[in-house]
Protein backbone atom coordinates (compact mmCIF):
# COMPACT_ATOMS: atom_id res chain seq x y z
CA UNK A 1 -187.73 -81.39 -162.35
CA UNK A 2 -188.49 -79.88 -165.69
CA UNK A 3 -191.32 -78.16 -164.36
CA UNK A 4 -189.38 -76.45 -161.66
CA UNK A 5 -187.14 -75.46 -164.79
CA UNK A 6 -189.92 -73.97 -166.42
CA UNK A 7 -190.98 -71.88 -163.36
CA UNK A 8 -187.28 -70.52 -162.86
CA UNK A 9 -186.51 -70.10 -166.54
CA UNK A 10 -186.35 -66.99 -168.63
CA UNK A 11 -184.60 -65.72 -171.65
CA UNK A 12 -185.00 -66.39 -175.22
CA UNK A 13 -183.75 -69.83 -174.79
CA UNK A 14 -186.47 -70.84 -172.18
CA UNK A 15 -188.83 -72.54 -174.30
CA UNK A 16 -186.08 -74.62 -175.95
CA UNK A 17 -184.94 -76.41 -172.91
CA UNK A 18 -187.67 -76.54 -170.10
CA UNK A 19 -185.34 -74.26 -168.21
CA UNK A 20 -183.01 -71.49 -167.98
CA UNK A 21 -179.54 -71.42 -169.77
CA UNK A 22 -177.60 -69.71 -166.97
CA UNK A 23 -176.16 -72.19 -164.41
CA UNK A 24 -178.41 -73.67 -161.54
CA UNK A 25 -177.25 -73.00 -157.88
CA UNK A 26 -176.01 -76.08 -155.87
CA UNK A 27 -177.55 -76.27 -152.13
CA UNK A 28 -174.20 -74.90 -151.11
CA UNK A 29 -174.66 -71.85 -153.55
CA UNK A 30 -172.06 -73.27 -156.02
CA UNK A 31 -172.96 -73.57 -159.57
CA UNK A 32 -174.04 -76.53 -161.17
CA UNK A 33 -171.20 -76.61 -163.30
CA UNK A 34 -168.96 -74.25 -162.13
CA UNK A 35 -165.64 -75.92 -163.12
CA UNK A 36 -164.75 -75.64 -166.80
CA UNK A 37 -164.60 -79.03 -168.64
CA UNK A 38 -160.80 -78.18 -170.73
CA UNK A 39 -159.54 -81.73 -169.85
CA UNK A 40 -162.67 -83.79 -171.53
CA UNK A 41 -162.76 -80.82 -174.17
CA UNK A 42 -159.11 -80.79 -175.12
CA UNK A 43 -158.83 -84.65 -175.77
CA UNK A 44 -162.36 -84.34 -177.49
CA UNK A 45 -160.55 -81.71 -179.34
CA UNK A 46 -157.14 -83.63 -180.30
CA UNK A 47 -159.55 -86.97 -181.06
CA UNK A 48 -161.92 -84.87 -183.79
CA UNK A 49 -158.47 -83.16 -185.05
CA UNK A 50 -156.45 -86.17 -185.39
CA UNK A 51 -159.30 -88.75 -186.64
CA UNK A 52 -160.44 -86.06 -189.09
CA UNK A 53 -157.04 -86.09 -190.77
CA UNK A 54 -156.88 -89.93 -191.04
CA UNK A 55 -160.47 -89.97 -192.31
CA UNK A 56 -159.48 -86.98 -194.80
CA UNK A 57 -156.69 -89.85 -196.06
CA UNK A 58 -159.43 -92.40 -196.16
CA UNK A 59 -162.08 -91.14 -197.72
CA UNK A 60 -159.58 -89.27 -200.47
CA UNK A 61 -161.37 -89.21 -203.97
CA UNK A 62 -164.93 -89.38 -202.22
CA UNK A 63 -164.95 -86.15 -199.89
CA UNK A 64 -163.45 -82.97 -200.89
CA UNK A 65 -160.39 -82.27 -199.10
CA UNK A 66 -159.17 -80.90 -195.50
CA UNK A 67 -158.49 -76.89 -196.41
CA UNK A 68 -157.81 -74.14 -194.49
CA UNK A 69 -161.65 -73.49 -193.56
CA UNK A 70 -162.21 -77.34 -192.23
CA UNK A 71 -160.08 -76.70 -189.18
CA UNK A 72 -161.78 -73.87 -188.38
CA UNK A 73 -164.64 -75.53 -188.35
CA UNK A 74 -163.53 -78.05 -186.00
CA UNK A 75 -162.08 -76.47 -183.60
CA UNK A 76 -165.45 -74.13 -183.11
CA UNK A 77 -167.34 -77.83 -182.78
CA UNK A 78 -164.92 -78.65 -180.61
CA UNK A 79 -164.06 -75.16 -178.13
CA UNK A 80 -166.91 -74.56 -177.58
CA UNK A 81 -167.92 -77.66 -175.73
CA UNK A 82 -166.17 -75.90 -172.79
CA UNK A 83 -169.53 -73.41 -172.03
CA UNK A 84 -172.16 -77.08 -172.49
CA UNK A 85 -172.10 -77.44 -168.70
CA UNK A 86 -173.25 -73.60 -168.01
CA UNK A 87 -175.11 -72.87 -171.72
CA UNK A 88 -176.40 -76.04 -173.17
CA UNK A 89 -178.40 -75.14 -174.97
CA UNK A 90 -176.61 -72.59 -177.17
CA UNK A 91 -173.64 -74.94 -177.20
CA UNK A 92 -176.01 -77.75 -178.60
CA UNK A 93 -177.22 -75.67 -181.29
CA UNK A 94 -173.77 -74.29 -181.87
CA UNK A 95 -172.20 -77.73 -182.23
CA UNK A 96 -175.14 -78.91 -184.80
CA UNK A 97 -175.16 -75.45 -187.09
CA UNK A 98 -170.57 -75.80 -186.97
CA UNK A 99 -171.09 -79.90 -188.15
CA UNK A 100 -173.87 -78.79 -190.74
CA UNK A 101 -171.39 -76.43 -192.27
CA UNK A 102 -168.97 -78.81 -191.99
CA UNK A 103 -171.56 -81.35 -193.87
CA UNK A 104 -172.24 -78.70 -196.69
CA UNK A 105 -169.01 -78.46 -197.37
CA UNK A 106 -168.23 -81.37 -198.56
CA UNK A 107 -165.16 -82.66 -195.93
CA UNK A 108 -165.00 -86.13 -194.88
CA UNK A 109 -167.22 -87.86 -192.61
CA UNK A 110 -165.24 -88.45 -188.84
CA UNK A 111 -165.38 -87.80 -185.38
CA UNK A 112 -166.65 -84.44 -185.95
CA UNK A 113 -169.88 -85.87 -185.12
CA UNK A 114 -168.78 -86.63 -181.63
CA UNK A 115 -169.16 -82.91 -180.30
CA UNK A 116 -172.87 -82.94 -181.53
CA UNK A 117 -172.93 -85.99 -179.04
CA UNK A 118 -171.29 -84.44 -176.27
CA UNK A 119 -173.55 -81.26 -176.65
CA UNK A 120 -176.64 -83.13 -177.04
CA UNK A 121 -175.69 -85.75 -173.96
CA UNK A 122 -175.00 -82.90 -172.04
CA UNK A 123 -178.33 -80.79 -172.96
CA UNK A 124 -180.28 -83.53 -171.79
CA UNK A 125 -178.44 -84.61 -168.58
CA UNK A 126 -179.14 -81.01 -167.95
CA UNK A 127 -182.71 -81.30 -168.79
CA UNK A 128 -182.99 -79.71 -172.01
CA UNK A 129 -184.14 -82.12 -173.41
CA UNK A 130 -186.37 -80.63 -176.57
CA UNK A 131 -183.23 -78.50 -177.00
CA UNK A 132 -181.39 -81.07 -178.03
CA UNK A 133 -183.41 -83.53 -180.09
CA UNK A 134 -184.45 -79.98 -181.83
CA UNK A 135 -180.97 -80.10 -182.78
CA UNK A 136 -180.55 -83.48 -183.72
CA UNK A 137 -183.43 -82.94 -185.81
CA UNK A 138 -182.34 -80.08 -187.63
CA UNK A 139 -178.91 -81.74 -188.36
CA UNK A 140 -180.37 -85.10 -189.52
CA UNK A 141 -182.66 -83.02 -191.90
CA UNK A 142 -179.31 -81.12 -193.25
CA UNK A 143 -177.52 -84.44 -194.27
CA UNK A 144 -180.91 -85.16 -195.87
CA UNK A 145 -180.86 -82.58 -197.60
CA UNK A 146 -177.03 -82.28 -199.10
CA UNK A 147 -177.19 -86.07 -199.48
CA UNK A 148 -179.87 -86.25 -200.97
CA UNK A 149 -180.64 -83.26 -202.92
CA UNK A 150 -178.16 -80.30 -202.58
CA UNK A 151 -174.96 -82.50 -203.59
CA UNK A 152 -175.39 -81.93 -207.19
CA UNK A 153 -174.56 -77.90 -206.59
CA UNK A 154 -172.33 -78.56 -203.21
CA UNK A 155 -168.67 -80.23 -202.79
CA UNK A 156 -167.24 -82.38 -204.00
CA UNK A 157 -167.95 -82.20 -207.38
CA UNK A 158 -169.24 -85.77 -208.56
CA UNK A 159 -170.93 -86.64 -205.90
CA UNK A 160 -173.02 -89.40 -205.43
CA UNK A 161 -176.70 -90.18 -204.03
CA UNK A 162 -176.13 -91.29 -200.67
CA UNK A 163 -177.31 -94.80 -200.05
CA UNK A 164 -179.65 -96.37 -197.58
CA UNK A 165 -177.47 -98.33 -196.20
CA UNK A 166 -175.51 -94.78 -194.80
CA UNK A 167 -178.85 -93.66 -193.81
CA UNK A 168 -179.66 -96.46 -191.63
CA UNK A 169 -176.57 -96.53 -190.21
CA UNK A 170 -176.95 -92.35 -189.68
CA UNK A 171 -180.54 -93.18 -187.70
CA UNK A 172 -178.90 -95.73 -185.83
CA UNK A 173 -176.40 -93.24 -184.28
CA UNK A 174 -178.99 -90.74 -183.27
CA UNK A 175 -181.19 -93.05 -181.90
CA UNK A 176 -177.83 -94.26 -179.95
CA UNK A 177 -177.11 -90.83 -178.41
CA UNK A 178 -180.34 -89.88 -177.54
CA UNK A 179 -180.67 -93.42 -175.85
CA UNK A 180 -177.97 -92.88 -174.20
CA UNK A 181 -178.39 -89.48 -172.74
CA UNK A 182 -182.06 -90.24 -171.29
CA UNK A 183 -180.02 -93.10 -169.73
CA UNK A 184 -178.40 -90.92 -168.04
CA UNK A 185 -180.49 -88.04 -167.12
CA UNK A 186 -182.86 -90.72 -165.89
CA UNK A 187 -180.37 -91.96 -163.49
CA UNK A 188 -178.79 -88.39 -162.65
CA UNK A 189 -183.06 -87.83 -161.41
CA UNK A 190 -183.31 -91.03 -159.55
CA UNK A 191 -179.51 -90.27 -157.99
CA UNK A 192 -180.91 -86.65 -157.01
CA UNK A 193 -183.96 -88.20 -155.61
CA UNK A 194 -182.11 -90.80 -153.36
CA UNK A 195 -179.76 -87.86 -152.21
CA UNK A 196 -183.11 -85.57 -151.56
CA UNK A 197 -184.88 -88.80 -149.54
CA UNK A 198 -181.85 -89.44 -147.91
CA UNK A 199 -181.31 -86.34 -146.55
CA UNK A 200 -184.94 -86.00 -145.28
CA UNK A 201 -184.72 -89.19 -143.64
CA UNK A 202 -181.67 -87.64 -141.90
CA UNK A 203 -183.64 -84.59 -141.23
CA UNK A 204 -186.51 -86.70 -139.77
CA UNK A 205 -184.24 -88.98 -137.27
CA UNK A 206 -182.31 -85.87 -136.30
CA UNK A 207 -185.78 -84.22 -135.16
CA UNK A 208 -187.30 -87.69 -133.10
CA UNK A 209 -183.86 -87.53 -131.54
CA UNK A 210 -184.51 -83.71 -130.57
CA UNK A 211 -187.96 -84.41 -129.31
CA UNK A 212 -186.75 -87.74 -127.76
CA UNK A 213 -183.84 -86.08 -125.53
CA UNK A 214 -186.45 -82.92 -124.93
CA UNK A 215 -188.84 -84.84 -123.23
CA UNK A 216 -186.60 -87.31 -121.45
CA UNK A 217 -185.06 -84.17 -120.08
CA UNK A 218 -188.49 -82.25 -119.09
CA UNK A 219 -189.20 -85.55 -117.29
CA UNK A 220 -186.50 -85.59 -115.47
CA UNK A 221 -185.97 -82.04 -114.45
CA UNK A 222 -189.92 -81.37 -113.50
CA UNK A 223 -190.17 -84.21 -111.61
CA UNK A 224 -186.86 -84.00 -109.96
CA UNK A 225 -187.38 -80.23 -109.82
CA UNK A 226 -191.01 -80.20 -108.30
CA UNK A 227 -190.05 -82.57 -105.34
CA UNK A 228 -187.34 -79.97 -104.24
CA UNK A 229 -189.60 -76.75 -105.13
CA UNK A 230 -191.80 -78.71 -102.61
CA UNK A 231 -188.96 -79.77 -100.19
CA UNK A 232 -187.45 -76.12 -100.09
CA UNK A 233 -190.68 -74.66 -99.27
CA UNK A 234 -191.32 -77.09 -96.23
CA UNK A 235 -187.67 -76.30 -95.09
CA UNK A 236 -187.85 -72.69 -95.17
CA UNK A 237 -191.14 -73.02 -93.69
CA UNK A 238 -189.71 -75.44 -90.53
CA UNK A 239 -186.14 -73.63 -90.36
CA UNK A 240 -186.39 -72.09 -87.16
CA UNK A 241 -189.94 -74.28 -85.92
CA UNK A 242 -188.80 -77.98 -86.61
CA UNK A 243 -185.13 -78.05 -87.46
CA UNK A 244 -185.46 -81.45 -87.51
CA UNK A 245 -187.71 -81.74 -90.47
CA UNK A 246 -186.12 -78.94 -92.00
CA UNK A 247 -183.25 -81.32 -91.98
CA UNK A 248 -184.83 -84.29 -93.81
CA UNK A 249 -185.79 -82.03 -96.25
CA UNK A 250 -182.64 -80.42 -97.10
CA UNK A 251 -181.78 -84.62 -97.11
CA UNK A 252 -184.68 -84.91 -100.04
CA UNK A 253 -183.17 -81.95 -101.80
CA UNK A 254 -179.71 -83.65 -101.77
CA UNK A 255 -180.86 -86.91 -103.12
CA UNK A 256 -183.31 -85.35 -105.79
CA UNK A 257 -181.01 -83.74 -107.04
CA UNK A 258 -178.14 -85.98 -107.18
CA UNK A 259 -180.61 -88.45 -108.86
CA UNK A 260 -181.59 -85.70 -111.46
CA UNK A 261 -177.73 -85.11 -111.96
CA UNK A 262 -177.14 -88.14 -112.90
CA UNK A 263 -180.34 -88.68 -115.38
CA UNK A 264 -179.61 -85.62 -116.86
CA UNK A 265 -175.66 -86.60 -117.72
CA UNK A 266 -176.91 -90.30 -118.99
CA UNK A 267 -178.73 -88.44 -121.19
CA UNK A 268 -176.02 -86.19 -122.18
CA UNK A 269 -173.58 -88.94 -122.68
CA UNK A 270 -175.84 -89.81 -125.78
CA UNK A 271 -175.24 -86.86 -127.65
CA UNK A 272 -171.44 -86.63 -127.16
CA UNK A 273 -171.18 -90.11 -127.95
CA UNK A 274 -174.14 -91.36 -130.61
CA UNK A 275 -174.93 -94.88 -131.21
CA UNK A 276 -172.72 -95.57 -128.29
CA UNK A 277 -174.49 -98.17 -125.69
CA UNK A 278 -175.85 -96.32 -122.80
CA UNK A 279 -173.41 -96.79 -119.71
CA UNK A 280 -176.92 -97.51 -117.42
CA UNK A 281 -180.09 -98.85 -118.46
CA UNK A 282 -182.81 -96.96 -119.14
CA UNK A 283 -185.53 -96.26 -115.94
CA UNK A 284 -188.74 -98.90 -115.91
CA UNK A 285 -191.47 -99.71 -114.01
CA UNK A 286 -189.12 -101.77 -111.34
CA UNK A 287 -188.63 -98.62 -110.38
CA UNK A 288 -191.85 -97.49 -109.86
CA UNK A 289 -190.94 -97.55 -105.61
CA UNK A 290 -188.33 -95.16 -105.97
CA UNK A 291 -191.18 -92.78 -107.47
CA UNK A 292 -193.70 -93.48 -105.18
CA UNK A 293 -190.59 -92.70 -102.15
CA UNK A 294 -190.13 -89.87 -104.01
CA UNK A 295 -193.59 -88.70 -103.84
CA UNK A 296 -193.75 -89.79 -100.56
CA UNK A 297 -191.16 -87.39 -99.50
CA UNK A 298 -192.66 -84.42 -101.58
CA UNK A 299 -195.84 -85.17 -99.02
CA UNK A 300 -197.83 -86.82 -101.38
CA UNK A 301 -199.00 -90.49 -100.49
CA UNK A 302 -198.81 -92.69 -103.64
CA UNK A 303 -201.31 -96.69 -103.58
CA UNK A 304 -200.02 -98.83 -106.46
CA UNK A 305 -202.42 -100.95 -108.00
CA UNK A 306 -201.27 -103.94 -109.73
CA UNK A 307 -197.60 -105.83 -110.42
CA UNK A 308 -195.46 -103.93 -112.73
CA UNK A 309 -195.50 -106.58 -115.99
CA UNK A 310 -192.28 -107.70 -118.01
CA UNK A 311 -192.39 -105.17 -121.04
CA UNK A 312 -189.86 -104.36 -124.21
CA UNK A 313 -187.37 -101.45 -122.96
CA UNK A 314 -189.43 -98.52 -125.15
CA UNK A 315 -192.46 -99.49 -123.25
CA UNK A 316 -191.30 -100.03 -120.33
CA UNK A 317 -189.32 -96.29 -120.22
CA UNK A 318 -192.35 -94.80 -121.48
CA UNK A 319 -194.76 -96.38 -118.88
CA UNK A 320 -192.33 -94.77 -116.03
CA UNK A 321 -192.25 -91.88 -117.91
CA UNK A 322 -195.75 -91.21 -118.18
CA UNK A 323 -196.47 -92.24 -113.98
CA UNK A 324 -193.39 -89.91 -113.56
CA UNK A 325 -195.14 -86.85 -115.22
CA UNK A 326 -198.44 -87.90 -113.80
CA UNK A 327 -197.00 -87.97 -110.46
CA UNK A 328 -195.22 -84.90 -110.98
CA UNK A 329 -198.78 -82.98 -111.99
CA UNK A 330 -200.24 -84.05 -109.09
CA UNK A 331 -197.40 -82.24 -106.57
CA UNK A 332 -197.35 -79.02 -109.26
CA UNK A 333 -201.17 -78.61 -109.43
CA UNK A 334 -203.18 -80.45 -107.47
CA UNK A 335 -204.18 -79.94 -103.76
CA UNK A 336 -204.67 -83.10 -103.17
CA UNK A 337 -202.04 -85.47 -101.05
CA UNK A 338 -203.20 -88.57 -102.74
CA UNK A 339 -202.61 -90.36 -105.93
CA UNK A 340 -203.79 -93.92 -107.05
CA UNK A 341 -202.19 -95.68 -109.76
CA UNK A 342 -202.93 -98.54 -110.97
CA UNK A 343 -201.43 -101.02 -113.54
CA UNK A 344 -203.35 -103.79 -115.63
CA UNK A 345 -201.91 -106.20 -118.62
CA UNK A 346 -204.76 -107.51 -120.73
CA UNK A 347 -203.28 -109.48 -123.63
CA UNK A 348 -201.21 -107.01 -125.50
CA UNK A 349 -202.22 -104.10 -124.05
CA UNK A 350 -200.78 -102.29 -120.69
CA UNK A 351 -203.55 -99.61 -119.44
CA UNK A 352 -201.62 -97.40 -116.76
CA UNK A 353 -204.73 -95.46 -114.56
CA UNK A 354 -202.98 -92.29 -112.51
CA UNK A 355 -205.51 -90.48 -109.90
CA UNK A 356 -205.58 -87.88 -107.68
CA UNK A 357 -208.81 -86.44 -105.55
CA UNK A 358 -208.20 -82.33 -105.79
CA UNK A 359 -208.84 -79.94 -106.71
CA UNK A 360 -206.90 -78.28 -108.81
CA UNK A 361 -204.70 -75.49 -106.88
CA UNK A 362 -205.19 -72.95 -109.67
CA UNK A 363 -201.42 -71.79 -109.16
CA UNK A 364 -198.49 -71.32 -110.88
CA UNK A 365 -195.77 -74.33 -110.88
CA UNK A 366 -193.44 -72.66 -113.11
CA UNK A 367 -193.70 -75.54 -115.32
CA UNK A 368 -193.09 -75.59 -119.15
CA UNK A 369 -196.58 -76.83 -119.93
CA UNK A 370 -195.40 -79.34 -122.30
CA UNK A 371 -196.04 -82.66 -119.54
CA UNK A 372 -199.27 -83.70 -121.26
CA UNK A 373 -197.93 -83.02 -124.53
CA UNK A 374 -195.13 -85.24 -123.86
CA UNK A 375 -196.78 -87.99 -122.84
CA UNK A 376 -199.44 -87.81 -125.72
CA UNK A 377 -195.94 -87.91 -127.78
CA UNK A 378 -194.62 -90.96 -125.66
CA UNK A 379 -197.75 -92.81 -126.31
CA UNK A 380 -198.36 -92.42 -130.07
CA UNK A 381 -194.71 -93.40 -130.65
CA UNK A 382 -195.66 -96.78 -129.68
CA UNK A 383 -198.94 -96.86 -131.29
CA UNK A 384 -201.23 -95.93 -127.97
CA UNK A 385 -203.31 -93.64 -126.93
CA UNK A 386 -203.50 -91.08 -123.90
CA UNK A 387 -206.54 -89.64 -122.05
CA UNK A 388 -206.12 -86.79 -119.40
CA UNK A 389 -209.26 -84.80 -117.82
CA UNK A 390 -210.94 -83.95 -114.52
CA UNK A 391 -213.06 -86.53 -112.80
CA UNK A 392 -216.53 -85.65 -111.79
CA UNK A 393 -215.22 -85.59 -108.20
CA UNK A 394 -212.92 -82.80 -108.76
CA UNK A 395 -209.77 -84.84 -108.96
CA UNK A 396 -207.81 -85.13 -111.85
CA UNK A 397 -206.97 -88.72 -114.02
CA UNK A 398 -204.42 -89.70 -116.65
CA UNK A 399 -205.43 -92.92 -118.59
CA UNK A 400 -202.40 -94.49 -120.82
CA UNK A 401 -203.15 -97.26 -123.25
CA UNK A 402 -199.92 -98.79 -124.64
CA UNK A 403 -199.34 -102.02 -126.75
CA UNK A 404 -197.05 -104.07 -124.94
CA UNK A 405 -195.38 -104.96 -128.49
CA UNK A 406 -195.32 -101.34 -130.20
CA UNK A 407 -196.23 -100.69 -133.45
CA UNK A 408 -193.49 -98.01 -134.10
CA UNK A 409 -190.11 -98.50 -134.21
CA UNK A 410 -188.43 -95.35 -132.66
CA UNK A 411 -188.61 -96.38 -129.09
CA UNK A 412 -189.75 -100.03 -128.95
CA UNK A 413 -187.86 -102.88 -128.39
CA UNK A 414 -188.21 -106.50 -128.27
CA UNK A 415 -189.77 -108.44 -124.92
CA UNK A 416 -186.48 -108.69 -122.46
């Protein structure tokens, strides 16, 4: 993150902080600290006031006394904490040069030294984080110096060599803060990083559902769509010859489409209502006869090879999927009136085999183009493979290879 910083930064204070001092933009376009913090900042404010007096009481004798410059002072420290969310870094130097003045004059130790805190815990939630131990630094080395060496010339006269003891205990506070503010900037990153993975996970299930409902649709309407481009074509072609078989396949039409109706709305049904159980099961190879009576009535004459084998739901909807489209090919593009499929379990492993004899027609099906592409898709979702080419004969195959227990998880189930 600080190198992003770096990249977007600019100014005089870029090299301080890793980053720019104007306010980042939220995804939403809001600034990263937009809102002013006045509630934090006026009880910060009334705390350093009040505890200042009663330290001013406590310390009377030792530290030279609360005058008309020391509230000054702390109320600088103290207002301008209000800008550390949009200008941290100036703030953080601001708050450290106010409390070194306030050092070199002599007042009384107190809670002063809690808006060099705030401005430094800030800085480095925000990133800045050589900003503020910059600060720190310089402000440790000015109570070095006035304790140490300057309070024989600074207030209050008779002052004393500060003891190790106050040192230590000095050190132990900065080390505190800064402790405490990579704390926090370390979980503020891991928080933004969850958020970020989060949301691509969303991103990445929202887009398998898209390309899930895509091709269950394109299967359903090219198939369903193919047999009555076919059946239309014999109809108008029979109207006024064979009224009769004109008949049956206005009949086909009706019962195509009705089927694709009502594939198309189960599939609808899972987009208005998400997560919801499906009201019908999902198609399998049990109904493998329906497709081959479907082809059958689109004049192509289907041979099935082979029982169809108990298999988890994913597999099983994308081994009808993939005979469906095969089948479907075969009306669109092939002359042929034959198709052979065949259907072998061999351990784990189902190997679907779809045939036809030719050739190709070499016309136009109106089709989307994507039938190949979604069955390739169907296939590596559960971990197998698909190979589609021309025969040496002229005809056309479609070999599926799919683990009966898939490897992914998008679309697999367990064995009914």
């Amino acid at each position: 993150m600080d190198v992003e910083r770096v990249r977007e930064g600019g100014g005089p204070w870029r090299g301080w902080g890793h980053g720019p001092p104007w306010p980042r933009r939220r995804p939403g376009g809001e600034p990263d600290g937009g809102r002013w913090p006045w509630r934090s900042t006026l009880l910060l404010t009334v705390l350093v006031l009040a505890g200042s007096g009663f330290a001013a009481r406590g310390q009377q004798g030792e530290r030279a006394g609360l005058d008309a410059f020391a509230p000054v002072l702390l109320l600088v420290s103290c207002v301008i904490l209000l800008w550390r969310r949009r200008h941290p870094v100036p703030v953080v130097f601001g708050t450290a040069v106010t409390v070194a003045l306030y050092l070199g004059a002599g007042y009384p130790y107190g809670p002063v030294f809690l808006t060099v805190a705030v401005a430094c815990f800030a800085a480095v939630v925000a990133g800045h984080r050589l900003a503020a131990w910059t600060a720190l630094g310089l402000l440790c080395a000015v109570h070095l110096l006035v304790a140490h060496w300057l309070y024989r010339w600074l207030p209050p006269s008779g002052d004393q060599l500060a003891s190790f003891g106050q040192e230590i205990v000095v050190t132990g506070w900065v080390v505190a803060i800064v402790a405490v503010a990579e704390l926090a900037r370390a979980r503020r990153e891991q928080w933004a990083r969850e958020r970020a993975e989060r949301a691509q996970a969303a991103r990445r299930r929202a887009d398998e559902e898209r390309l899930r409902i895509a091709r269950e649709l394109h299967d359903v309407l090219a198939h369903s769509l193919s047999v009555i481009n076919v059946q239309a074509g014999v109809g108008l072609a029979l109207l006024d010859t064979d009224p009769e078989q004109a008949r049956t396949a206005l009949t086909t039409i009706k019962s195509a489409s009705k089927e694709a109706l009502g594939d198309v709305r189960q599939v609808l049904g899972t987009l208005r209502a998400p997560g919801a159980a499906p009201r019908a099961p999902a198609p399998g190879l049990d109904r493998l006869p329906e497709l081959v009576e479907q082809a059958a009535r689109a004049g192509l004459t289907v041979r099935v090879a082979g029982e169809p084998p108990r298999l988890p739901p994913g597999t099983d909807l994308a081994a009808f999927r993939i005979v469906q489209e095969a089948l479907t090919n075969v009306v669109r593009h092939s002359g042929s009136r034959r198709a052979h499929v065949r259907l072998d379990r061999a351990g784990g492993t189902l190997r679907l085999r779809i045939d036809d004899d030719g050739p190709a027609t070499g016309a136009d099906a109106g089709g989307s183009g994507n039938g190949l592409a979604g069955m390739r898709e169907r296939a590596a979702a559960l971990g197998g493979t698909i190979e589609a080419g021309p025969r040496p004969d002229g005809g056309f195959s479609v070999l599926a290879v799919l683990p009966v227990r898939a490897k992914a998880t998008g679309e697999a189930g367990e064995d009914r």
